[in-house]
C-alpha atoms as a PDB file:
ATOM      1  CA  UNK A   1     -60.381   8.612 -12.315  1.00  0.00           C
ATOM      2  CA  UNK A   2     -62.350   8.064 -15.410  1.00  0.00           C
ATOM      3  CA  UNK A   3     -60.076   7.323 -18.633  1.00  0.00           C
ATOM      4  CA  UNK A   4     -60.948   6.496 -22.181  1.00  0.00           C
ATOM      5  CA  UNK A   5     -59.537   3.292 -23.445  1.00  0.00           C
ATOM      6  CA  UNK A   6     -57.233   3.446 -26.427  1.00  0.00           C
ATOM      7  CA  UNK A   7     -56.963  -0.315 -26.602  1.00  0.00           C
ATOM      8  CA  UNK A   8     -58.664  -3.400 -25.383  1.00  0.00           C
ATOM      9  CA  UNK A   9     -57.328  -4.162 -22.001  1.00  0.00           C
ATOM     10  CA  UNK A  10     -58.417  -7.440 -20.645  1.00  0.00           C
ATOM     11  CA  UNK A  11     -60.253  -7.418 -17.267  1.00  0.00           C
ATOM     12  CA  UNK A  12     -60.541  -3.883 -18.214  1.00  0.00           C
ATOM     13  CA  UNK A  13     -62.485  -2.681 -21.464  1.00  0.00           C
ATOM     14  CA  UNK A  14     -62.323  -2.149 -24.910  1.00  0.00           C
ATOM     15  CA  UNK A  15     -61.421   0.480 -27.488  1.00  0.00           C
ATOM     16  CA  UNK A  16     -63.916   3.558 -26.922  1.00  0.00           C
ATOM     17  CA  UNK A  17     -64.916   1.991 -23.248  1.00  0.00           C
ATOM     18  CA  UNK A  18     -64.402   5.005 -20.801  1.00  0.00           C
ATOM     19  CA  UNK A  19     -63.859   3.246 -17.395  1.00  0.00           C
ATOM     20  CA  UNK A  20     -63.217   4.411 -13.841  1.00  0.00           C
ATOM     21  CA  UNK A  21     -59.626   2.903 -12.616  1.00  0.00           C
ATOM     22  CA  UNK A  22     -57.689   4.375  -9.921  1.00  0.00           C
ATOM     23  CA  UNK A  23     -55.339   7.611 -10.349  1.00  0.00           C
ATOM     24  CA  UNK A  24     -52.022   5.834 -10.026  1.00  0.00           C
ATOM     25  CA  UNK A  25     -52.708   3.143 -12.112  1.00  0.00           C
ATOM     26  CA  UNK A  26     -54.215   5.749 -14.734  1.00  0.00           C
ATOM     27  CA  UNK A  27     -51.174   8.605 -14.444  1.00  0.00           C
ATOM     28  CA  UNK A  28     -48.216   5.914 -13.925  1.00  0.00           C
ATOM     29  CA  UNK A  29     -49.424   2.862 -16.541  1.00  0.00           C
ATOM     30  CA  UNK A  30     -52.385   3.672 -18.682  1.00  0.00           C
ATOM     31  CA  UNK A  31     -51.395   7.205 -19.479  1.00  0.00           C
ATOM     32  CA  UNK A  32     -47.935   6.958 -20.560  1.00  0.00           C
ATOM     33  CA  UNK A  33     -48.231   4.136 -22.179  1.00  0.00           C
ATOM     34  CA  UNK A  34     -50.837   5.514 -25.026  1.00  0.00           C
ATOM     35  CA  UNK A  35     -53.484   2.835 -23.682  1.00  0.00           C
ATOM     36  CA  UNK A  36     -55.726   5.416 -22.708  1.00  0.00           C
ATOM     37  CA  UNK A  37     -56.696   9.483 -22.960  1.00  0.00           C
ATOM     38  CA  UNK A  38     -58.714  11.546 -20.944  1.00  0.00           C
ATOM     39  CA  UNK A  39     -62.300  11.824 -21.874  1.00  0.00           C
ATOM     40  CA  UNK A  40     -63.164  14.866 -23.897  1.00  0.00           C
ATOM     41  CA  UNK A  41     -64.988  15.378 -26.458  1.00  0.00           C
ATOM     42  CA  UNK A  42     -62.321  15.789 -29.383  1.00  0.00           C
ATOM     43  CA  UNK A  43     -60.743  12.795 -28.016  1.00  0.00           C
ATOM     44  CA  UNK A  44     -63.719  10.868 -28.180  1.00  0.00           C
ATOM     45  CA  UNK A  45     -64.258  11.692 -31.551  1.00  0.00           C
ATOM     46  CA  UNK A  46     -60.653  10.577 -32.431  1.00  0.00           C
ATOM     47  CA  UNK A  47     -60.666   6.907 -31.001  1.00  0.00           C
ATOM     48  CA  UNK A  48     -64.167   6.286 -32.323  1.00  0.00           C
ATOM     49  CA  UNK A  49     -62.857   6.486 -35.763  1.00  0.00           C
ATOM     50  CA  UNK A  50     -59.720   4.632 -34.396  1.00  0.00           C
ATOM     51  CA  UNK A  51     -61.962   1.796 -33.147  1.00  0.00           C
ATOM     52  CA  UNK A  52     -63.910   1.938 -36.873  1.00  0.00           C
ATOM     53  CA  UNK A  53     -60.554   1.350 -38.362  1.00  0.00           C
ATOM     54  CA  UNK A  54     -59.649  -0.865 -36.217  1.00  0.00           C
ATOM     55  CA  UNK A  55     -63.054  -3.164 -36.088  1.00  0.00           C
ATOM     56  CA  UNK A  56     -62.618  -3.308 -40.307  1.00  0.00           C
ATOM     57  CA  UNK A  57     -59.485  -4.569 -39.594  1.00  0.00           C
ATOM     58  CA  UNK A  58     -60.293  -7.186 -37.113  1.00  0.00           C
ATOM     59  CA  UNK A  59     -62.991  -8.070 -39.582  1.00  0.00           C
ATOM     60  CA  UNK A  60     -60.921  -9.127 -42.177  1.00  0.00           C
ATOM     61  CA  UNK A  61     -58.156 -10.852 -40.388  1.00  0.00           C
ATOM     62  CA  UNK A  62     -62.047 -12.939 -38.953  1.00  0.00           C
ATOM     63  CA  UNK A  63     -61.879 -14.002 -42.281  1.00  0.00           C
ATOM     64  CA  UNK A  64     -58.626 -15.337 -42.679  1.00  0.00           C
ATOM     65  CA  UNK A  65     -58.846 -17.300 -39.874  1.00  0.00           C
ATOM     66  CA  UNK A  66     -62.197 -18.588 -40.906  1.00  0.00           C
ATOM     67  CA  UNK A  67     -60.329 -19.679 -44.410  1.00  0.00           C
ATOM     68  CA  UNK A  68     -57.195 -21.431 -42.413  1.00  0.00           C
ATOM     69  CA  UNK A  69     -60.044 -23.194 -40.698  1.00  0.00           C
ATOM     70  CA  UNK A  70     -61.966 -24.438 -43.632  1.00  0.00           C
ATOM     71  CA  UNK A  71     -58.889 -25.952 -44.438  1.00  0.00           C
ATOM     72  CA  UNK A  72     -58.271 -27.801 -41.555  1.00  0.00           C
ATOM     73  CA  UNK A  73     -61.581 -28.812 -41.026  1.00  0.00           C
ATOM     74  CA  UNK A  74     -61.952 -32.624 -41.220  1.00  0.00           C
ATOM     75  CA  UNK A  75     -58.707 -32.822 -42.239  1.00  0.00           C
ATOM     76  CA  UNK A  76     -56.430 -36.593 -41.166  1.00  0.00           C
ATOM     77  CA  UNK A  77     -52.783 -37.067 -40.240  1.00  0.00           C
ATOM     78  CA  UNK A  78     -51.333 -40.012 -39.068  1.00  0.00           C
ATOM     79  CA  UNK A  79     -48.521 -40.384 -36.244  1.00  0.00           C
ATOM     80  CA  UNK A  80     -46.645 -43.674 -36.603  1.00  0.00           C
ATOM     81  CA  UNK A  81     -45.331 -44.031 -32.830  1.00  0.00           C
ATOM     82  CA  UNK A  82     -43.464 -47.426 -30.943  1.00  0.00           C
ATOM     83  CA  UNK A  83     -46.303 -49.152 -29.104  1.00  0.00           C
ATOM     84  CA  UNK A  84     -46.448 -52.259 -27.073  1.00  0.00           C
ATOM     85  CA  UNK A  85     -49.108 -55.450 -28.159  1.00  0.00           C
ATOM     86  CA  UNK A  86     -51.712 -53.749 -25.820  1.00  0.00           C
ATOM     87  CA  UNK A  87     -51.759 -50.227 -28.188  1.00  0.00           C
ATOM     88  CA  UNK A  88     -49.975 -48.862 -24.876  1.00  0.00           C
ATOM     89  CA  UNK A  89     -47.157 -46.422 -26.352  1.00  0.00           C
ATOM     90  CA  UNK A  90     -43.589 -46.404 -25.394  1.00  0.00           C
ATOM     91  CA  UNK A  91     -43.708 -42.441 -24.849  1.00  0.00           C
ATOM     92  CA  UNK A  92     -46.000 -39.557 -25.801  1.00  0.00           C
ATOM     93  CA  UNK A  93     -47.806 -37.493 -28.603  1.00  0.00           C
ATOM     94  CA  UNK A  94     -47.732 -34.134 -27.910  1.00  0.00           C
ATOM     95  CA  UNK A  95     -48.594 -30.941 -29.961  1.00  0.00           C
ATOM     96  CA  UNK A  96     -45.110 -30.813 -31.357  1.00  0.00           C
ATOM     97  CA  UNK A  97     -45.744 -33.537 -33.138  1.00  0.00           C
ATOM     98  CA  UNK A  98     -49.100 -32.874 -34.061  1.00  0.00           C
ATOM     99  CA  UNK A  99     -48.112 -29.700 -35.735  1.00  0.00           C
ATOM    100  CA  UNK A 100     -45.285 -31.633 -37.611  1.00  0.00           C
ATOM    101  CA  UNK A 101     -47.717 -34.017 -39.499  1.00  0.00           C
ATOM    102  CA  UNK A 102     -50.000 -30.941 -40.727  1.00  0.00           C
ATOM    103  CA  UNK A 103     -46.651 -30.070 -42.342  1.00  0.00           C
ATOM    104  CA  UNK A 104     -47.504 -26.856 -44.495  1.00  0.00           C
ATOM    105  CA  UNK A 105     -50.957 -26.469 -43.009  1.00  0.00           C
ATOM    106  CA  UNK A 106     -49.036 -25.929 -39.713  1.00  0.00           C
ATOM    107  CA  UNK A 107     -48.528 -22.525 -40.601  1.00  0.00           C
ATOM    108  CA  UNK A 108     -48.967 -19.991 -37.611  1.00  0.00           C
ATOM    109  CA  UNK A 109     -50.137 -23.174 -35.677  1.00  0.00           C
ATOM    110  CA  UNK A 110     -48.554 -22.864 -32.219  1.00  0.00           C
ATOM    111  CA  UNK A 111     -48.370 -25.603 -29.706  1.00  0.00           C
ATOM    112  CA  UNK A 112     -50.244 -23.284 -27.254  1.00  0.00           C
ATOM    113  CA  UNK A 113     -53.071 -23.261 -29.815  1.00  0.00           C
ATOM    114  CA  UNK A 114     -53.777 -27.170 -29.584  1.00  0.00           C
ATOM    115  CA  UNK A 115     -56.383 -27.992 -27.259  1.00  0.00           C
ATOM    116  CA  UNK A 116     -55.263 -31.810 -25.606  1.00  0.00           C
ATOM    117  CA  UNK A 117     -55.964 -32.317 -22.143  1.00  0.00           C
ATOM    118  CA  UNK A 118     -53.147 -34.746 -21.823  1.00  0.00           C
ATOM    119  CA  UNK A 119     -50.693 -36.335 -24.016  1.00  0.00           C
ATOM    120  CA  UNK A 120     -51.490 -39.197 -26.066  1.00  0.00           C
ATOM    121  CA  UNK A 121     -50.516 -42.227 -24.906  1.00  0.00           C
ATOM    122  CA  UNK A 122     -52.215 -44.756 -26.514  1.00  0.00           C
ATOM    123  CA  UNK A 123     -53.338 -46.093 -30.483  1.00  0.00           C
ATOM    124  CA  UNK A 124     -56.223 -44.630 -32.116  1.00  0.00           C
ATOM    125  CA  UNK A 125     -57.926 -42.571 -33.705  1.00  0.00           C
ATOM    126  CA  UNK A 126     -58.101 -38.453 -31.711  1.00  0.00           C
ATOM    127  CA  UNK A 127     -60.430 -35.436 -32.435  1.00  0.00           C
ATOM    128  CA  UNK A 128     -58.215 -32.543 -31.580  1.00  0.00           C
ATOM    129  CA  UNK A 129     -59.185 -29.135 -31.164  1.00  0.00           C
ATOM    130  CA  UNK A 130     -57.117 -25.932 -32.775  1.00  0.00           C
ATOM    131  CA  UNK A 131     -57.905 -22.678 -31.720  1.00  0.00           C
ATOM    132  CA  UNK A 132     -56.982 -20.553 -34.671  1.00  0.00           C
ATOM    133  CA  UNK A 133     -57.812 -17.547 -32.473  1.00  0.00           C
ATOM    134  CA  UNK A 134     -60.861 -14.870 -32.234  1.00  0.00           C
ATOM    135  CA  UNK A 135     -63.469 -17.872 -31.405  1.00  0.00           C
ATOM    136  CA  UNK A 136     -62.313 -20.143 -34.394  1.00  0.00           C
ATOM    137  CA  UNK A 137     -61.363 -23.608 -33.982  1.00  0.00           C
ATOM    138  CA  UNK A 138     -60.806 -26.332 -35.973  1.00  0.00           C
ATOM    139  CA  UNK A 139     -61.250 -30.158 -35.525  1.00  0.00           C
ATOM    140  CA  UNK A 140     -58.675 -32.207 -36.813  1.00  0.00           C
ATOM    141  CA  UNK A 141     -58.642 -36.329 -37.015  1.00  0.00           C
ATOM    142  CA  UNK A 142     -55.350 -37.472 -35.590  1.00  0.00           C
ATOM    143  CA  UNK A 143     -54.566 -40.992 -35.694  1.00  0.00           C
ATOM    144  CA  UNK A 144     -51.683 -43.330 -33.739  1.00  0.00           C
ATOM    145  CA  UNK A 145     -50.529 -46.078 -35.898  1.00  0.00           C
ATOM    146  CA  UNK A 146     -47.389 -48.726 -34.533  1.00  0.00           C
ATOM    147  CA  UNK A 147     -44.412 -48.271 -36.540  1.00  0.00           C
ATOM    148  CA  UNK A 148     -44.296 -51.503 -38.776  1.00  0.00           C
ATOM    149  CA  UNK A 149     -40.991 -53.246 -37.435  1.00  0.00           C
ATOM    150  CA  UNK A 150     -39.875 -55.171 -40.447  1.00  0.00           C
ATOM    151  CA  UNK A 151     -36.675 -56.665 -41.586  1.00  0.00           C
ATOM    152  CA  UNK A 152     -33.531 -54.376 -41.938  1.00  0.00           C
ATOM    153  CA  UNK A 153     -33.518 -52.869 -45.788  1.00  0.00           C
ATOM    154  CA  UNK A 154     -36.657 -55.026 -47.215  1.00  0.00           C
ATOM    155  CA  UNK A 155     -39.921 -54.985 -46.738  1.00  0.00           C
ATOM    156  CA  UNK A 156     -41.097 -58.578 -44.636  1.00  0.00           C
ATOM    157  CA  UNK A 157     -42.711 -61.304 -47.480  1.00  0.00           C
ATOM    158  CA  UNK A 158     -41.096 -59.014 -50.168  1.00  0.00           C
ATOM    159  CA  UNK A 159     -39.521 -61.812 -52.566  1.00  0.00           C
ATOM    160  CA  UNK A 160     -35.635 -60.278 -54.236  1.00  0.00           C
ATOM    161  CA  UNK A 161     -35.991 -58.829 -58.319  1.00  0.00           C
ATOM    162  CA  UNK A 162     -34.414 -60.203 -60.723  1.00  0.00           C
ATOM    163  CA  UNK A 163     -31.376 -57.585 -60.665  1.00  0.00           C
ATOM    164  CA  UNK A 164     -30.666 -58.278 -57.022  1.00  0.00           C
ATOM    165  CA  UNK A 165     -30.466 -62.428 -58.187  1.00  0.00           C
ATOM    166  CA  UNK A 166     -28.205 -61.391 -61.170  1.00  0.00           C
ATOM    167  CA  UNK A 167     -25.689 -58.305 -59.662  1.00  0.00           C
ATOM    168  CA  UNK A 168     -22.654 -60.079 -59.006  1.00  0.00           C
ATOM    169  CA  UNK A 169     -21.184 -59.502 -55.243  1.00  0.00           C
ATOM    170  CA  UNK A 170     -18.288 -57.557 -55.447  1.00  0.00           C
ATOM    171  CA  UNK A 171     -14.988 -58.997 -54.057  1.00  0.00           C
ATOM    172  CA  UNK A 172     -13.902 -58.257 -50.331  1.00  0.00           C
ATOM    173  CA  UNK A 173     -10.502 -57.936 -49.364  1.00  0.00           C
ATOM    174  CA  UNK A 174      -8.988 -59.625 -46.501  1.00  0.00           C
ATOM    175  CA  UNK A 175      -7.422 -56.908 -43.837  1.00  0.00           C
END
């Protein structure tokens, strides 16, 4: 049965395709669902302007996308993860966390949309692929530092100010 598509369909066509599918899958899904109408003429007419409308549309939500990209372009974050004296690290980096140090420029960013093949394991410096959707990607520099393990409330080789010398210590009492 040939039916006009309303809709792209993947595997199947797009808007203004008409395609030959079979008669139950036409009359019990594609029908009542509004994905498709039979081919005549009036209805032909009516989903080519539908597919002009539609094709504008796509056109500027291209350039959107193309915008988010030029802004993510190039752009560095840095992941400070535990890691052994080799660079091996004590667990993973995964998208989740990748999308956490874009921060605001995470927007609409899912963890689908991050290309790794396999979590990061080690330090260094990652190009890391985000499809933004429609064809558009953007390459982002990701790198793995080691947390700094200093000492507990200072900074290591940071010498006490003059107010920490001079505040008294305030009394303890015994219990």
């Amino acid at each position: 049965m040939k039916v006009l598509l309303r809709q792209n369909i993947s595997q199947l066509g797009k808007i203004g395709d008409v395609v030959d599918v079979k008669r139950g899958y036409a009359r019990n899904h594609l029908l009542p669902k509004g994905l498709a109408a039979e081919p005549t003429k009036a209805n032909i007419k009516a989903i080519e302007a539908g597919k002009q409308r539609y094709l504008e549309e796509l056109a500027v939500k291209r350039g959107h996308v193309e915008a988010r990209a030029m802004l993510l372009r190039g752009r560095e974050v840095t992941i400070a993860a535990r890691a052994n004296e080799e660079g091996a690290l004590y667990g993973s980096i995964g998208a989740g966390q990748i999308i956490e140090a874009l921060g605001e420029h995470s927007v609409g960013i899912t963890p689908e949309s991050i290309e790794l093949p396999s979590p990061i394991r080690r330090l260094d410096k990652y190009d890391v692929q985000i499809n933004l959707g429609q064809d558009v990607t953007a390459t982002i520099h990701v790198w793995i530092v080691p947390i700094r393990e200093d000492g507990e409330g200072e900074e290591a080789g940071e010498e006490p100010t003059e107010q920490d010398l001079s505040a008294p210590a305030e009394p303890t009492e015994p219990t």
